[in-house]
N, C-alpha and C. Protein backbone atom coordinates (compact mmCIF):
# COMPACT_ATOMS: atom_id res chain seq x y z
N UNK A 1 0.85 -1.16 0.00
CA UNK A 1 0.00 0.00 0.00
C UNK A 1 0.91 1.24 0.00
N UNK A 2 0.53 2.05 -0.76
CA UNK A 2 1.32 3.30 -1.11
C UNK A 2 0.85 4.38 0.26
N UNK A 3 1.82 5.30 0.26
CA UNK A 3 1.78 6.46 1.15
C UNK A 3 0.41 7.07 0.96
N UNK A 4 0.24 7.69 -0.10
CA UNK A 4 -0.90 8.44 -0.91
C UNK A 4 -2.16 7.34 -0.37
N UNK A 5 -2.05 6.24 -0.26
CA UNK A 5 -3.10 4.87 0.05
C UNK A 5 -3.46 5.27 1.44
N UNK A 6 -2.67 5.08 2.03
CA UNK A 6 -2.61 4.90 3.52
C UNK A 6 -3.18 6.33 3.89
N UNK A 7 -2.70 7.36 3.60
CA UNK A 7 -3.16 8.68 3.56
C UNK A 7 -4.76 8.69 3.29
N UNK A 8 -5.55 7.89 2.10
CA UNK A 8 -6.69 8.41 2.24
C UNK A 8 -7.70 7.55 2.49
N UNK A 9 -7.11 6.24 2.89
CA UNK A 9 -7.87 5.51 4.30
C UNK A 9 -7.99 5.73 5.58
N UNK A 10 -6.63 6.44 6.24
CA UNK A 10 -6.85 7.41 7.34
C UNK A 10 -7.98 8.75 7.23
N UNK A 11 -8.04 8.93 6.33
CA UNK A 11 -8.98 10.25 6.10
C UNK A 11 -10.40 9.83 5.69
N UNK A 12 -10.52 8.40 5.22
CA UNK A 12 -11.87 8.30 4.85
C UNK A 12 -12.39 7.59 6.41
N UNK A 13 -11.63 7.19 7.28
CA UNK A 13 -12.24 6.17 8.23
C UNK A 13 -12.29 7.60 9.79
N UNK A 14 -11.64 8.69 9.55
CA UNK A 14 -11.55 9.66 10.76
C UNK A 14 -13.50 9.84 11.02
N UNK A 15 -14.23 9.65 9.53
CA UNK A 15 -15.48 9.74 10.13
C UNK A 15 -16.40 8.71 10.80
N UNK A 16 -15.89 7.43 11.10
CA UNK A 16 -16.15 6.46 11.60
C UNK A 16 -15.71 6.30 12.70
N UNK A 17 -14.95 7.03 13.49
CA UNK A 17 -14.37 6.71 14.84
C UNK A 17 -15.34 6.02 15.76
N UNK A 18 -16.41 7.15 16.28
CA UNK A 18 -17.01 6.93 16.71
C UNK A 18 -17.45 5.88 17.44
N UNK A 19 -17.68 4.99 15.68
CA UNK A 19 -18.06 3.66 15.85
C UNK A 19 -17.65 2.54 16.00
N UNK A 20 -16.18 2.63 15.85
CA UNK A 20 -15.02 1.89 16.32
C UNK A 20 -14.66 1.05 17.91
N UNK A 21 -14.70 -0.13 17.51
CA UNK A 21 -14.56 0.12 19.90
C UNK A 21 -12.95 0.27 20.26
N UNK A 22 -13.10 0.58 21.41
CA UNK A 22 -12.11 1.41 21.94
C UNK A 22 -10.72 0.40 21.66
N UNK A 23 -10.31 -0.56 21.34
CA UNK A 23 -8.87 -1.18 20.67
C UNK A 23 -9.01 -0.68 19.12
N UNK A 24 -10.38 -0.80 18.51
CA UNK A 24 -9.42 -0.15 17.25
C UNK A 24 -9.43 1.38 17.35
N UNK A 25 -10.07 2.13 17.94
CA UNK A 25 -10.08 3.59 17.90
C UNK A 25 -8.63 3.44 18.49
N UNK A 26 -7.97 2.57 19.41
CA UNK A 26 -6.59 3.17 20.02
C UNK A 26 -5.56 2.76 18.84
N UNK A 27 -5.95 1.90 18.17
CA UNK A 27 -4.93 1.44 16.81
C UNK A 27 -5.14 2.32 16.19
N UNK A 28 -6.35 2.72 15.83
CA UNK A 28 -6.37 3.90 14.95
C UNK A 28 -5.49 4.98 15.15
N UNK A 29 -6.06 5.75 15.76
CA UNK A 29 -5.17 6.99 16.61
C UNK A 29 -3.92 6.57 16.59
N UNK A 30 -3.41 5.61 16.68
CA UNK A 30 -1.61 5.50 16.46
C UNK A 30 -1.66 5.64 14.89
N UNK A 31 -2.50 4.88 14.20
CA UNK A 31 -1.98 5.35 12.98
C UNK A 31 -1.91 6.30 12.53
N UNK A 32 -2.93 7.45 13.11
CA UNK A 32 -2.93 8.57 12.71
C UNK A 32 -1.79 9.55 12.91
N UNK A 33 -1.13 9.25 14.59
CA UNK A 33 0.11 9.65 14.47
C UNK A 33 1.34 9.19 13.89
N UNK A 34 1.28 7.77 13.44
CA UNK A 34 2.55 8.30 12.43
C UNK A 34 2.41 8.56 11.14
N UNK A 35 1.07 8.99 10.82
CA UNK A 35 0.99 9.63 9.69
C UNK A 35 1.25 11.21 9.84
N UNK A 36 0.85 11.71 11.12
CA UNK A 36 1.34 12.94 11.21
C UNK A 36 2.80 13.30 10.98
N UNK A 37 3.49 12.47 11.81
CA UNK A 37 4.94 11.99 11.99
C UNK A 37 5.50 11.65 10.51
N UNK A 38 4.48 11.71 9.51
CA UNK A 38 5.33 11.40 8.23
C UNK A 38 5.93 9.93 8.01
N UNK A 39 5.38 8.86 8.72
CA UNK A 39 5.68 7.68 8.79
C UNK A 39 5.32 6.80 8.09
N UNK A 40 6.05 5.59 6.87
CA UNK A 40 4.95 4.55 6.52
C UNK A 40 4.88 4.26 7.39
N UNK A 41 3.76 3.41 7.23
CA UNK A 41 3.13 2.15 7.79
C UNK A 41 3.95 0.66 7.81
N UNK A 42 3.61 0.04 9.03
CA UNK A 42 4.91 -1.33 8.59
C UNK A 42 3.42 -2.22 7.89
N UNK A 43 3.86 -3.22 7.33
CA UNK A 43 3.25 -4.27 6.83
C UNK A 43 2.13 -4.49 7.80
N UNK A 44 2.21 -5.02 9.05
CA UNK A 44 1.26 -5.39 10.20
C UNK A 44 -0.23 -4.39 10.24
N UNK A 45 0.36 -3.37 10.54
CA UNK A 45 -0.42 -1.75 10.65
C UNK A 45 -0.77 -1.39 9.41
N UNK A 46 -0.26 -1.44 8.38
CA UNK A 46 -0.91 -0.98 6.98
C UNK A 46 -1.96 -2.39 6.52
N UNK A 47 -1.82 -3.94 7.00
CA UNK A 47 -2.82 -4.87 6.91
C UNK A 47 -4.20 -4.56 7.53
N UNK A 48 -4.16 -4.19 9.12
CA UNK A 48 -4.83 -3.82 10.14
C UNK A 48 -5.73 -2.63 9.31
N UNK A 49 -4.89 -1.44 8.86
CA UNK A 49 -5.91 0.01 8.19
C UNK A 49 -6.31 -0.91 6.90
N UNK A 50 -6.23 -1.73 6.49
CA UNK A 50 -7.13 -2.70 5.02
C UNK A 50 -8.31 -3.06 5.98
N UNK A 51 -7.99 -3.47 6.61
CA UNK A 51 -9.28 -4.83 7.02
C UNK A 51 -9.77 -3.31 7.78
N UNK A 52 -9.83 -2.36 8.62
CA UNK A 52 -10.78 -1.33 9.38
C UNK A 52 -11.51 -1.00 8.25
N UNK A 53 -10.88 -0.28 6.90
CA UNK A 53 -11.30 0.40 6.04
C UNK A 53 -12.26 -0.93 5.26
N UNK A 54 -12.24 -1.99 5.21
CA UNK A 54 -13.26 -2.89 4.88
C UNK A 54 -14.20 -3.12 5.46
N UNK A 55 -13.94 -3.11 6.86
CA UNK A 55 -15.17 -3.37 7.62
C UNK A 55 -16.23 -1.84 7.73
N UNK A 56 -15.62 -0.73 8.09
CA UNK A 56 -16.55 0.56 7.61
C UNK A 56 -16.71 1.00 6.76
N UNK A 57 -15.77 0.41 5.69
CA UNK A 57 -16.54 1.43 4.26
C UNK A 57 -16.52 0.01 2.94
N UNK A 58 -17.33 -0.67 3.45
CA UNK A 58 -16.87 -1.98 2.81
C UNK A 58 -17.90 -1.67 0.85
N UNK A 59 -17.38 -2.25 -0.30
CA UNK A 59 -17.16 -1.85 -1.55
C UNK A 59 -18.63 -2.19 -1.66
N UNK A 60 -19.56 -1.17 -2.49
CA UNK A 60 -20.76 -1.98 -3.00
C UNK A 60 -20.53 -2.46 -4.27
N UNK A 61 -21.38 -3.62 -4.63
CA UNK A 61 -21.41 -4.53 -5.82
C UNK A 61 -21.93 -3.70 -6.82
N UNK A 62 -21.78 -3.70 -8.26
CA UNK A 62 -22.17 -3.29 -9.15
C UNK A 62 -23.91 -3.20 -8.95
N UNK A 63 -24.68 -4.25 -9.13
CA UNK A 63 -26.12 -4.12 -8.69
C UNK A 63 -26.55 -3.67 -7.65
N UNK A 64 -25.89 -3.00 -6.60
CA UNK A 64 -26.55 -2.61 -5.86
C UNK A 64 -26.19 -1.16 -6.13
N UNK A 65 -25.24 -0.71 -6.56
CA UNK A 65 -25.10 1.02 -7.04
C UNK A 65 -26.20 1.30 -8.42
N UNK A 66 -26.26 -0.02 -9.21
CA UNK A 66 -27.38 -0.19 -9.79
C UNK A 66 -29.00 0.52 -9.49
N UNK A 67 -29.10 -0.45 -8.28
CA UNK A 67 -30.60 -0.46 -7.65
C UNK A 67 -30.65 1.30 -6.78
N UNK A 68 -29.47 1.85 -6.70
CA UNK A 68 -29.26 3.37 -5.55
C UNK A 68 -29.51 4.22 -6.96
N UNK A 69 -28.87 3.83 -8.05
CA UNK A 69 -28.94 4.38 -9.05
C UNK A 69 -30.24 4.93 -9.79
N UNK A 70 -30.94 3.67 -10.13
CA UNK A 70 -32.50 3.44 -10.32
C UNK A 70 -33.22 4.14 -9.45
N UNK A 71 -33.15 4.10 -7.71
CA UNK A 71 -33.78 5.04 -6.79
C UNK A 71 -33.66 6.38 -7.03
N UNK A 72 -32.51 6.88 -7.39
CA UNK A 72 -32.38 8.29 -7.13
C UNK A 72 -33.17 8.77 -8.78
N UNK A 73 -33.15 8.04 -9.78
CA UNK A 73 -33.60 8.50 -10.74
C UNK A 73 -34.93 8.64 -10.58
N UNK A 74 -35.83 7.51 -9.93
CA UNK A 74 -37.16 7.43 -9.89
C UNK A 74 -37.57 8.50 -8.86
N UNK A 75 -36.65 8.93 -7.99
CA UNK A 75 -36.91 10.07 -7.07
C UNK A 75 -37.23 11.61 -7.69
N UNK A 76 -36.67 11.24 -8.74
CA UNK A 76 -36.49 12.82 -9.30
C UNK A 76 -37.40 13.24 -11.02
N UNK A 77 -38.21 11.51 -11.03
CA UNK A 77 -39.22 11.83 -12.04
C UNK A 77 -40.59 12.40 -11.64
């Protein structure tokens, strides 16, 4: 995972804290500081921000951006 990577999985998951329980909010927050710190990520910790960023912002399937797709159109006829 690239710098630029790691960079905007930290930034897409800062709005999920919240919902995080308190071991990954404390993993988190470290990652966040050594991103402040200008730090990669080691292998372990850049695996760990994959699997957070899957579990809160996990990918929708083609048919279902489909079916959001279809909604918002029928919303606006």
């Amino acid at each position: 995972m690239t710098h630029e990577e790691q960079k905007r999985k930290i930034e897409d998951l800062k709005r999920y804290l919240i919902k995080m329980s308190a071991a990954e909010r404390k993993e988190f927050e470290m990652m966040v500081k050594r991103k402040k710190d200008d730090e990669d990520l080691d292998s372990l910790t850049s695996n760990k921000l994959q699997a957070l960023h899957e579990k809160y912002l996990p990918k929708k399937s083609k048919e279902e951006l489909e079916l959001i797709w279809k909604k918002m159109g029928a919303d606006h006829s």
